[in-house]
PDB file of N, CA and C in Angstrom:
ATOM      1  N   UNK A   1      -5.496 -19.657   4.629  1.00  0.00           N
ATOM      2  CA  UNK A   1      -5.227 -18.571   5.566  1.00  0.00           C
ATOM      3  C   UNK A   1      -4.671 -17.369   4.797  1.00  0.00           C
ATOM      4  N   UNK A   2      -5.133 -16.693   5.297  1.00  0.00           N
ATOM      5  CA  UNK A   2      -4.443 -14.714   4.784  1.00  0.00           C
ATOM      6  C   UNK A   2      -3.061 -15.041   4.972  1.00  0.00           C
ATOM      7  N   UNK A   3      -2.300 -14.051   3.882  1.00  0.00           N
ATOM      8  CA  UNK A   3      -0.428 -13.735   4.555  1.00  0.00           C
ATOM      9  C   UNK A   3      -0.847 -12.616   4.674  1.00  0.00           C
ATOM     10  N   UNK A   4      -2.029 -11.367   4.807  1.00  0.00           N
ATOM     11  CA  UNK A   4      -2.024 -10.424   5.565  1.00  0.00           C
ATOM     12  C   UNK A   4      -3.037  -9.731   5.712  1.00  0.00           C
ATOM     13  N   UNK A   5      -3.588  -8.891   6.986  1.00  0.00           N
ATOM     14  CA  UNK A   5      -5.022  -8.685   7.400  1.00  0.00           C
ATOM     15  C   UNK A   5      -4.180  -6.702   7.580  1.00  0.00           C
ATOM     16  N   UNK A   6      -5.185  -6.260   6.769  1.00  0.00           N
ATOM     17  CA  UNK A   6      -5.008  -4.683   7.084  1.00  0.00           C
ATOM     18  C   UNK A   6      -6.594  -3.730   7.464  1.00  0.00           C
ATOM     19  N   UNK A   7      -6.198  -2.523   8.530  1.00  0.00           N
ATOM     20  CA  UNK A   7      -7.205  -1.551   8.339  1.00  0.00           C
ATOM     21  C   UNK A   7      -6.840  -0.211   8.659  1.00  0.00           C
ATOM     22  N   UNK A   8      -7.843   0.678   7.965  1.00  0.00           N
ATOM     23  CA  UNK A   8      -7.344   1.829   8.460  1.00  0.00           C
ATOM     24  C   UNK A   8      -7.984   2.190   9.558  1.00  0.00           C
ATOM     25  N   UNK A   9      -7.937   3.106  10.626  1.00  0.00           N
ATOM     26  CA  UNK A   9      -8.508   3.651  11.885  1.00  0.00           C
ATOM     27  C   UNK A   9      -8.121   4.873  11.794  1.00  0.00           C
ATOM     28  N   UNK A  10      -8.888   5.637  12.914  1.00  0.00           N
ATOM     29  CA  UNK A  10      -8.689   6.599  13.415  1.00  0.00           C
ATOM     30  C   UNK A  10      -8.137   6.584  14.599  1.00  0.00           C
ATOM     31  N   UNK A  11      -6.729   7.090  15.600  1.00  0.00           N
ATOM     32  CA  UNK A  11      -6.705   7.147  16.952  1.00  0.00           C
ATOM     33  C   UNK A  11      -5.937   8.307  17.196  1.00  0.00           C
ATOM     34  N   UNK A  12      -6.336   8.095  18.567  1.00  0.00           N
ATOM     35  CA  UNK A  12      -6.187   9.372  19.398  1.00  0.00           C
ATOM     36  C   UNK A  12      -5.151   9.641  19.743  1.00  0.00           C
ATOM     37  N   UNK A  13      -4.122  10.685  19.680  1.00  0.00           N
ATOM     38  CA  UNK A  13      -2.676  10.787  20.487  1.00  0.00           C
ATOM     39  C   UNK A  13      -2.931  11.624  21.911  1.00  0.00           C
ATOM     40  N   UNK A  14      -2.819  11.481  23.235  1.00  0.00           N
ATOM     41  CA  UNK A  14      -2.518  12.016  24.077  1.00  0.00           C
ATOM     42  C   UNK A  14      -1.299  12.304  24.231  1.00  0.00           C
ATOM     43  N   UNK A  15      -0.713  13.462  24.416  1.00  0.00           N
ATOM     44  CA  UNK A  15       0.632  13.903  24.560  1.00  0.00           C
ATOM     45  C   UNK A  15       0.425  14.302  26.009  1.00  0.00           C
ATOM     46  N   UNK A  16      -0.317  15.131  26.603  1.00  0.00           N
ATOM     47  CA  UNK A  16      -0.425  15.656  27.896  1.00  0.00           C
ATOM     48  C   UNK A  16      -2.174  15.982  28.202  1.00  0.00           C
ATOM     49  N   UNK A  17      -2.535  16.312  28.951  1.00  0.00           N
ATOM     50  CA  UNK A  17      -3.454  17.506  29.514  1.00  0.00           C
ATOM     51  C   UNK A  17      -4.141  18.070  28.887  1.00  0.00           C
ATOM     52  N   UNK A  18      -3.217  18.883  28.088  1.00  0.00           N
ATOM     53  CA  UNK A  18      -3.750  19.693  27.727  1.00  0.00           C
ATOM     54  C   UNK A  18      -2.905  19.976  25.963  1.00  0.00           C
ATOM     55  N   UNK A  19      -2.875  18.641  25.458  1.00  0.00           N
ATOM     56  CA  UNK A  19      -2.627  18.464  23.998  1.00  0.00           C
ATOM     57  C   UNK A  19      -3.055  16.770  23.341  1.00  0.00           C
ATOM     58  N   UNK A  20      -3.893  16.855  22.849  1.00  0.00           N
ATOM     59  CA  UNK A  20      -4.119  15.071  22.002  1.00  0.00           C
ATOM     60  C   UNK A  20      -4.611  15.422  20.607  1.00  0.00           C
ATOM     61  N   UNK A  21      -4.663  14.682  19.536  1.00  0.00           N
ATOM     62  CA  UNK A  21      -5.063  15.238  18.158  1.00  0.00           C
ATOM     63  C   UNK A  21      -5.369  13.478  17.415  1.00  0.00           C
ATOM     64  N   UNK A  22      -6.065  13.428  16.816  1.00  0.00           N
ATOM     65  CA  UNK A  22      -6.717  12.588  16.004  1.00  0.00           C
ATOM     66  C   UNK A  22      -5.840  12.393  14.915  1.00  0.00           C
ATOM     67  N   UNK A  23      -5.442  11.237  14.330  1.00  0.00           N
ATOM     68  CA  UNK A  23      -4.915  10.833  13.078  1.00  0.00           C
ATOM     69  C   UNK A  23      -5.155   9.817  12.333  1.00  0.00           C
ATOM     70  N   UNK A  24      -5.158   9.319  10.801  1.00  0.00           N
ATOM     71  CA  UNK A  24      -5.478   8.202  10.654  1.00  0.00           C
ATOM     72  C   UNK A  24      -4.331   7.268  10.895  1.00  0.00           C
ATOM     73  N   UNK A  25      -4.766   5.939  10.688  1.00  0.00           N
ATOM     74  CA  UNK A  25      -3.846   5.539  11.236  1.00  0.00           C
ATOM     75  C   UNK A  25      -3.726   3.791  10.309  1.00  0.00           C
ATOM     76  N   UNK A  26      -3.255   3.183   9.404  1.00  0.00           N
ATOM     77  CA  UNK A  26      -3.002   1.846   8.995  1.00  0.00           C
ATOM     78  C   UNK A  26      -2.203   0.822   9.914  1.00  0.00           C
ATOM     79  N   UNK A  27      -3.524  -0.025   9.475  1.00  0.00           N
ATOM     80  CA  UNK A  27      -2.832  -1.178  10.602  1.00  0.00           C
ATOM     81  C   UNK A  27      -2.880  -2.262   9.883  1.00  0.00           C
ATOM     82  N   UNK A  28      -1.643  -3.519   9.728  1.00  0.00           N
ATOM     83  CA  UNK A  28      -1.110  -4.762   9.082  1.00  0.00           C
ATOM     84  C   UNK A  28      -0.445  -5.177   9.841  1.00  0.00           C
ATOM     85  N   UNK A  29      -1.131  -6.669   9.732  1.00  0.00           N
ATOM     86  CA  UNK A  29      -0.776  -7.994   9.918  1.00  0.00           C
ATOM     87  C   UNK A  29      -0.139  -8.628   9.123  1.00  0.00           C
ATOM     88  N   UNK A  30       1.398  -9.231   8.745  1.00  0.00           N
ATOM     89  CA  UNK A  30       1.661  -9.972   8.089  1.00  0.00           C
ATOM     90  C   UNK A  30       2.055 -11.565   8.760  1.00  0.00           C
ATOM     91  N   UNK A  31       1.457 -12.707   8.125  1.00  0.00           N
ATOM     92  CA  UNK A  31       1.767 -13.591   8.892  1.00  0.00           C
ATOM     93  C   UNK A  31       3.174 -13.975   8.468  1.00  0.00           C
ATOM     94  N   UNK A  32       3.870 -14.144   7.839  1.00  0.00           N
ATOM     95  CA  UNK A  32       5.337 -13.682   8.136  1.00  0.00           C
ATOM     96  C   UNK A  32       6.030 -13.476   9.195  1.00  0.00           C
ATOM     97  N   UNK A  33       5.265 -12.448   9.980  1.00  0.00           N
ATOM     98  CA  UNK A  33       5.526 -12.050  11.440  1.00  0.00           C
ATOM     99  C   UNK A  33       4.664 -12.254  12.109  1.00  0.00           C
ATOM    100  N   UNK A  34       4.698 -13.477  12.837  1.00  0.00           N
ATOM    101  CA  UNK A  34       3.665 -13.542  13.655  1.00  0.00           C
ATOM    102  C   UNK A  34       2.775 -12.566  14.896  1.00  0.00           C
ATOM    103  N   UNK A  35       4.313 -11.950  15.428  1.00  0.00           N
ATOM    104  CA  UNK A  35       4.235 -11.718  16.929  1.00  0.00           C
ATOM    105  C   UNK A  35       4.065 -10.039  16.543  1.00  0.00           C
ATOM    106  N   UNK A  36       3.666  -9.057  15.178  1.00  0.00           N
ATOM    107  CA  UNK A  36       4.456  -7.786  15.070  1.00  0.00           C
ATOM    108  C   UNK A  36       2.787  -7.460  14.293  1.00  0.00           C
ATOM    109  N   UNK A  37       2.163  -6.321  14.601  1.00  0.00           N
ATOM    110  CA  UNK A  37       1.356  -5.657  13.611  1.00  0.00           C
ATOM    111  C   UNK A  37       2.231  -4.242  13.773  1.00  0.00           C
ATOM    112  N   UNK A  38       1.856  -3.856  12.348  1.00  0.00           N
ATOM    113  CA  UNK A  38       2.591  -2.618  11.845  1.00  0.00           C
ATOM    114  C   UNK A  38       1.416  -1.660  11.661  1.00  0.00           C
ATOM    115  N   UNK A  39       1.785  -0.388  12.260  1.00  0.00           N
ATOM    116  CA  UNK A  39       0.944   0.554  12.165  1.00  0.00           C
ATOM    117  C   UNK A  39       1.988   1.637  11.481  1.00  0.00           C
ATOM    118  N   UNK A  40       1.102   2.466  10.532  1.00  0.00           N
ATOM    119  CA  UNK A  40       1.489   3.213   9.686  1.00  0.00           C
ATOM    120  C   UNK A  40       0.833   4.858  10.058  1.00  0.00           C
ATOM    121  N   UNK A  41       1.792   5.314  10.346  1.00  0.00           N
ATOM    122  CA  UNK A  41       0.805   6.944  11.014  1.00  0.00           C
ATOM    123  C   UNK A  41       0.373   7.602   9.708  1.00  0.00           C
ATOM    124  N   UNK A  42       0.083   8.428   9.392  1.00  0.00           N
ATOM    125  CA  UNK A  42      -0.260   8.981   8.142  1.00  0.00           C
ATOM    126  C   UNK A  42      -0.480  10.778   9.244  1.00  0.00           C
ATOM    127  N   UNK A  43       0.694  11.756   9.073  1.00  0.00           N
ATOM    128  CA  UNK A  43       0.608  13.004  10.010  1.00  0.00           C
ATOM    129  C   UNK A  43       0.834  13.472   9.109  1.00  0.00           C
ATOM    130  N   UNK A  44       0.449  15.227   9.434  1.00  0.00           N
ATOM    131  CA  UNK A  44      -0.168  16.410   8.621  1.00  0.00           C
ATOM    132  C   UNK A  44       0.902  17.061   7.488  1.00  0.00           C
ATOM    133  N   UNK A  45       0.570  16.727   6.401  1.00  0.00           N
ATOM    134  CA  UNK A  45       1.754  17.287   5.636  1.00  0.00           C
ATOM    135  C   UNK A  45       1.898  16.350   4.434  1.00  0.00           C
ATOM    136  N   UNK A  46       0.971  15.190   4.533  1.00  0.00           N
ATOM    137  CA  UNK A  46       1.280  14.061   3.886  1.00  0.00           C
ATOM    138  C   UNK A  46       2.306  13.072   4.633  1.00  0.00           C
ATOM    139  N   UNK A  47       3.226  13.268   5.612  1.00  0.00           N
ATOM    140  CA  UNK A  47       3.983  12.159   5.749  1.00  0.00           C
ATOM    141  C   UNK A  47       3.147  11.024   6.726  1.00  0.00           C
ATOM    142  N   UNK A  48       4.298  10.049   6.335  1.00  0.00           N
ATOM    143  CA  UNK A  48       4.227   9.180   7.218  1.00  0.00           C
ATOM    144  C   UNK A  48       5.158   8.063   7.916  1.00  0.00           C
ATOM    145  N   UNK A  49       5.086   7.638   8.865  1.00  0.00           N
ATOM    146  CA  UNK A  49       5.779   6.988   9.766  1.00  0.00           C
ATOM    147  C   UNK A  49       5.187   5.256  10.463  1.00  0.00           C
ATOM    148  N   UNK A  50       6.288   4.359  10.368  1.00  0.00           N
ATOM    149  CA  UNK A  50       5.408   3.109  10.229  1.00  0.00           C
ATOM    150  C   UNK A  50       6.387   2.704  11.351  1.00  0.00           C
ATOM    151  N   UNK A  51       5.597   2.515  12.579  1.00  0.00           N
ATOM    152  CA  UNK A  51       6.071   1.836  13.670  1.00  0.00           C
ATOM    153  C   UNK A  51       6.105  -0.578  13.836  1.00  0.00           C
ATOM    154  N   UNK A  52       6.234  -0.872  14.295  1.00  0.00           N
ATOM    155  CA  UNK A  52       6.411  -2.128  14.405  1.00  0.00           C
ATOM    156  C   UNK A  52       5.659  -2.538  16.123  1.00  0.00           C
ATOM    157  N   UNK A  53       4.370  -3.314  16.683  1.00  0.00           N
ATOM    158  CA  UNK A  53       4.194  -2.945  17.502  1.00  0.00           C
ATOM    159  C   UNK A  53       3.986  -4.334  18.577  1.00  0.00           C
ATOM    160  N   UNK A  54       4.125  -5.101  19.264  1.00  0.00           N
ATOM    161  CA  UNK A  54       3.719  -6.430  19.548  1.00  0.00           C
ATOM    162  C   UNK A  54       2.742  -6.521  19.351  1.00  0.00           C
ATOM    163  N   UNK A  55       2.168  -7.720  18.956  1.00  0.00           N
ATOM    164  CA  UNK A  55       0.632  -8.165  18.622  1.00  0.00           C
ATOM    165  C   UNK A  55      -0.113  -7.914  20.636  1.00  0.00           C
ATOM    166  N   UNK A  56       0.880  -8.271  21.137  1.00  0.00           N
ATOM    167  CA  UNK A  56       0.132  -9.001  22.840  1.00  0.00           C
ATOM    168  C   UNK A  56      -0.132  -7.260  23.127  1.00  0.00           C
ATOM    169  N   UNK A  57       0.845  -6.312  22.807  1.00  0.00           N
ATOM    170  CA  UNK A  57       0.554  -5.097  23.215  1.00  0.00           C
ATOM    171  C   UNK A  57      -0.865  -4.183  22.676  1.00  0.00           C
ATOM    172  N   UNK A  58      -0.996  -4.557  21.795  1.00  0.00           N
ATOM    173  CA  UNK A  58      -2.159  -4.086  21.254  1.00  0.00           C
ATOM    174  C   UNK A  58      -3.445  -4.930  21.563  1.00  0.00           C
ATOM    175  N   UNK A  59      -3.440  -5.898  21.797  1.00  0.00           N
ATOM    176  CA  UNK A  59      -4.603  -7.146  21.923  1.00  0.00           C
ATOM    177  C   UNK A  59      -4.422  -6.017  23.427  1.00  0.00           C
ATOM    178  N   UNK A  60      -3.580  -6.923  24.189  1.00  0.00           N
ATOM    179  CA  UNK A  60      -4.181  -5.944  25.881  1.00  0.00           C
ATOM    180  C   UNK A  60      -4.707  -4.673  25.940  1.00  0.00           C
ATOM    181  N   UNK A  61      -4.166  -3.567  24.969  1.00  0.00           N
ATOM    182  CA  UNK A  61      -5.037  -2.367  25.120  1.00  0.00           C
ATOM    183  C   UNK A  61      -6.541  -2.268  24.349  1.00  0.00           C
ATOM    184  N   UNK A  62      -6.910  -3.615  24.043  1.00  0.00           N
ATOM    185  CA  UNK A  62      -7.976  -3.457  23.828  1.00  0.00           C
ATOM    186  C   UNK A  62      -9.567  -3.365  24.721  1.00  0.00           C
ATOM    187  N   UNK A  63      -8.908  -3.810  25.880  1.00  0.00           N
ATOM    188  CA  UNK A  63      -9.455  -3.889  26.866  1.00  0.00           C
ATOM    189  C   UNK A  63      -9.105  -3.379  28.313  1.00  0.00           C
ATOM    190  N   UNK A  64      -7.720  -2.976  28.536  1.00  0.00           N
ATOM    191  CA  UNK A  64      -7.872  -1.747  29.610  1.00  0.00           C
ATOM    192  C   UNK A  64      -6.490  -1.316  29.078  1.00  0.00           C
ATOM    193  N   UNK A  65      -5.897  -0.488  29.799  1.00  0.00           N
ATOM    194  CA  UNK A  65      -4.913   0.253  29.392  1.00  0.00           C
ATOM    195  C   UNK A  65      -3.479  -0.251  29.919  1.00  0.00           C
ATOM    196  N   UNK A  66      -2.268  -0.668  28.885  1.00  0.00           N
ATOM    197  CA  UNK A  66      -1.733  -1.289  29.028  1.00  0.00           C
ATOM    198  C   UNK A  66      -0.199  -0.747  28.348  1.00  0.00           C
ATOM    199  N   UNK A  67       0.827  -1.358  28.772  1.00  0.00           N
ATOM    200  CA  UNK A  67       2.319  -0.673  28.225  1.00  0.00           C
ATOM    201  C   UNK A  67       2.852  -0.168  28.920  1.00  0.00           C
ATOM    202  N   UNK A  68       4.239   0.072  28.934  1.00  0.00           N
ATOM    203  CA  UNK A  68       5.614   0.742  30.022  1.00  0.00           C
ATOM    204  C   UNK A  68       6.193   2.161  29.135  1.00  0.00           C
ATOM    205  N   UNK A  69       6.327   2.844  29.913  1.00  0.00           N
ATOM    206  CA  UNK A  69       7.607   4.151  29.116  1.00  0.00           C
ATOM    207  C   UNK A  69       6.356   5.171  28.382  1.00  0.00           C
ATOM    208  N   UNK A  70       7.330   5.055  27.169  1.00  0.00           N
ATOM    209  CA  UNK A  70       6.626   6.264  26.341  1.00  0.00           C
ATOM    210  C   UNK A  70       5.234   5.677  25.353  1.00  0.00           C
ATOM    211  N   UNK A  71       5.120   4.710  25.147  1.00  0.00           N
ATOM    212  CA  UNK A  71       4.221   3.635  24.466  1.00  0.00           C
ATOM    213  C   UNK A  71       2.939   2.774  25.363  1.00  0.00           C
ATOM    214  N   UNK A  72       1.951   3.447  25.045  1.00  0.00           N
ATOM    215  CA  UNK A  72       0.933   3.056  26.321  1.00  0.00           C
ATOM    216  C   UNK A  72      -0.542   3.167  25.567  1.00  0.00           C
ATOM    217  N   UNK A  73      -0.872   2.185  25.603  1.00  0.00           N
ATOM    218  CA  UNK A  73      -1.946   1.683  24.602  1.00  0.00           C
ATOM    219  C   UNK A  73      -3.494   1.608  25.716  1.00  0.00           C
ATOM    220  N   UNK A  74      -4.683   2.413  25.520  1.00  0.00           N
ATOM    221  CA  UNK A  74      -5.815   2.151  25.874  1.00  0.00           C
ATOM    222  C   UNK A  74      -6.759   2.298  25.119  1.00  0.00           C
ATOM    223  N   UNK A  75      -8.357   1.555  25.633  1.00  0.00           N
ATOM    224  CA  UNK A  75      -9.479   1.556  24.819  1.00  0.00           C
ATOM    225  C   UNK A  75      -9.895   3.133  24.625  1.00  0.00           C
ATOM    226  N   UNK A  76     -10.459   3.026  23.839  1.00  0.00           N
ATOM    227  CA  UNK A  76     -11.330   4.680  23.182  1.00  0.00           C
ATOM    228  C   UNK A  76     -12.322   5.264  24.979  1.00  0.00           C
ATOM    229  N   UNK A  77     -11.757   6.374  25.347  1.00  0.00           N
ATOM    230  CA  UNK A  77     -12.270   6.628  26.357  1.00  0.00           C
ATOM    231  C   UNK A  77     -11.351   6.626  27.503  1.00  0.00           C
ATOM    232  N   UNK A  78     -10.688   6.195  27.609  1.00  0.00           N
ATOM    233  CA  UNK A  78      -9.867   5.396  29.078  1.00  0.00           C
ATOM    234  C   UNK A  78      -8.756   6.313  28.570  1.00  0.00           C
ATOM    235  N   UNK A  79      -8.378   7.121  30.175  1.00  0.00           N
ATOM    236  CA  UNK A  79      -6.951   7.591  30.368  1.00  0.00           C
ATOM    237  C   UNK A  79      -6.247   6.760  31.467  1.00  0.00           C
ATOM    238  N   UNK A  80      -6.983   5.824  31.921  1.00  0.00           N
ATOM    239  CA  UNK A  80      -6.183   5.604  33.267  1.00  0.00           C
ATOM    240  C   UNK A  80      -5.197   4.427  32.456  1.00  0.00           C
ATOM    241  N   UNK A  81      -3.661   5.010  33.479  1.00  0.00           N
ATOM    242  CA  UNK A  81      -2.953   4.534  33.312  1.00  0.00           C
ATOM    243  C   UNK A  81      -1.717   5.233  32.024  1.00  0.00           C
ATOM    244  N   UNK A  82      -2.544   5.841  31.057  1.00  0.00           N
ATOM    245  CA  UNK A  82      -1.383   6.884  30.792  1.00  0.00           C
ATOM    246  C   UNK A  82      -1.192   7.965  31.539  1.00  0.00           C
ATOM    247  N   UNK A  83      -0.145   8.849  30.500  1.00  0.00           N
ATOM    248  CA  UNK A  83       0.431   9.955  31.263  1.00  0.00           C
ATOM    249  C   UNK A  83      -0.574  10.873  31.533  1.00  0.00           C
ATOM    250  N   UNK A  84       0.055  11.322  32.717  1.00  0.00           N
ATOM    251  CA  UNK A  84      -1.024  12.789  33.246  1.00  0.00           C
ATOM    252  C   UNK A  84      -0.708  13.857  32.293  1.00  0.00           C
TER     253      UNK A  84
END
């Protein structure tokens, strides 16, 4: 078995209405942590920022749109269910 599965992506930020912007984006699995993939933002300037995210939260937004608060995960296409 792997101790860790990585990729890079592209995703989408919706902030509102009438603001969303494209970024790349690294994503790791360490089995170490079972329950945690880590996504790594990579934003304009060179920096970057590496969040910690539940595995179950990301598996569910793979298929409709899913999450509470400020953190709200959907498939490519789909607003329903985030913010207006």
């Amino acid at each position: 078995m792997r101790e860790s599965v990585q990729a890079e992506v592209m995703m989408s930020f919706l902030v509102s209405e009438e603001l969303s912007f494209r970024i790349p984006v690294g994503l790791r699995y360490e089995a170490s942590d079972p329950y945690a993939v880590r996504l790594t933002f990579h934003l304009p300037g060179g920096a970057t920022v590496t969040w910690a995210f539940g595995r179950e939260l990301l598996l569910g937004g793979v298929n409709r749109p899913c999450g509470e608060g400020d953190v709200r995960i959907a498939p490519a296409g789909s607003r329903a269910g985030l913010p207006p």
